[in-house]
Structure formats: C-alpha cells, structure tokens
Protein backbone atom coordinates (compact mmCIF):
# COMPACT_ATOMS: atom_id res chain seq x y z
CA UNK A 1 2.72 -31.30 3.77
CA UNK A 2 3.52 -28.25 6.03
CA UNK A 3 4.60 -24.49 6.16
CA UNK A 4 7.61 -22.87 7.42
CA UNK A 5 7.60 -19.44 8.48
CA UNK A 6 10.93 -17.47 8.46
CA UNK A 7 12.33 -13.77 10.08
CA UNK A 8 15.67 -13.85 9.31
CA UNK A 9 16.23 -10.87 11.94
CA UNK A 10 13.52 -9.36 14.52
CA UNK A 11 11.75 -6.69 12.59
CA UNK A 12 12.40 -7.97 9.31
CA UNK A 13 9.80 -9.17 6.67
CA UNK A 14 8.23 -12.92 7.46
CA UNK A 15 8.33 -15.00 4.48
CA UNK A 16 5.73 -18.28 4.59
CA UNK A 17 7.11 -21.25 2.42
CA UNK A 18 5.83 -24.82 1.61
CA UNK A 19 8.25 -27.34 3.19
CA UNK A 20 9.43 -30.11 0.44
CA UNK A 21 8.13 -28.13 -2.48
CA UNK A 22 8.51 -29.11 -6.31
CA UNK A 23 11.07 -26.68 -6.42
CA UNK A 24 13.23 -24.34 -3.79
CA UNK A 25 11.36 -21.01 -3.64
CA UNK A 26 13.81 -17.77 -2.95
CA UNK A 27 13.23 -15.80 0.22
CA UNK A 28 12.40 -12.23 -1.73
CA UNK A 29 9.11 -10.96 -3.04
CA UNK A 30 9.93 -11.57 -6.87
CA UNK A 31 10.11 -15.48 -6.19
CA UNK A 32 8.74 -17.38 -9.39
CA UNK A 33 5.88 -18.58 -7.53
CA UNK A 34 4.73 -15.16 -7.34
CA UNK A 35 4.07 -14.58 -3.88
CA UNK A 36 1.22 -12.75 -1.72
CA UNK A 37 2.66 -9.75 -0.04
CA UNK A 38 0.41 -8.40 2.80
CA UNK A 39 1.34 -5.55 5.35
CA UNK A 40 0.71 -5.99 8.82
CA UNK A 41 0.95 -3.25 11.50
CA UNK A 42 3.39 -3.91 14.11
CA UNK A 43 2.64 -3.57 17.98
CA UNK A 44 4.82 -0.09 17.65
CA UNK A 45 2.52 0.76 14.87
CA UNK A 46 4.99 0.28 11.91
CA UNK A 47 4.22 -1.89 9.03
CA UNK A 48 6.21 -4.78 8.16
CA UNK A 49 5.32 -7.35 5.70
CA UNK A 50 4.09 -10.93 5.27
CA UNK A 51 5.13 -12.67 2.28
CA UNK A 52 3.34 -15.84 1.44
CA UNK A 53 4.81 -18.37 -1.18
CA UNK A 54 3.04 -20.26 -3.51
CA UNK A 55 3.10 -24.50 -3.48
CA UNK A 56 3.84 -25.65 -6.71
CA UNK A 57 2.39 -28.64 -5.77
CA UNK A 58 -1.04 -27.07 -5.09
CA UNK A 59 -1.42 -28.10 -1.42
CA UNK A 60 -2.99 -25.10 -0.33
CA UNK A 61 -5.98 -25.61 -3.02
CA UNK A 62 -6.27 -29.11 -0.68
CA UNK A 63 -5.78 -27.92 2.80
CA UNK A 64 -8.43 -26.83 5.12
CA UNK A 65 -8.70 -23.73 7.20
C-alpha cells in the first residue's frame, strides 16, 4: 500500500492520496474522506496548503512512522 503526492502546477496546493484505495478520492478539500488540511509556509514566506486524504481501507491506522 503506498501514497501519492500531487501539485498539479508549482505553487499550487499538494494533495496526499492512498494509491489503490476502496474508492477514487477527488483532488479538492471537500473529498468524502474528509481530508486533513494543514498550511505550510513556503520558502518566499507564503502559505500554501497540504491536503491529506483519508484510506478507506484504514492503512494508515497500520503503517508505521
């Protein structure tokens, strides 16, 4: 079981999303897995945002750190 991390364009929100899920997740923040979104400062001192998917599977409740 992995992870995929997307940026559609350079500056643009990164969306993390289980590979071979239960179901297809959509790349937006109101995705019925109900994803994590966390702001990160940028090296230019902007924020963007980091938008973590949920398994429907549960993997990350069985992954390790």
């Amino acid at each position: 079981m992995s992870w995929l991390a997307t940026q559609p364009t350079p500056g643009a929100d990164v969306h993390v999303l289980p590979v071979d899920d239960l179901t297809a997740h959509d790349e937006n923040d109101t995705c019925t897995c109900g994803p994590t979104t966390e702001p990160v400062e940028r090296p230019d001192g902007s924020i963007g945002w980091v938008i973590t998917h949920h398994s429907l599977d549960g993997r990350e409740h069985h992954e390790h750190a």
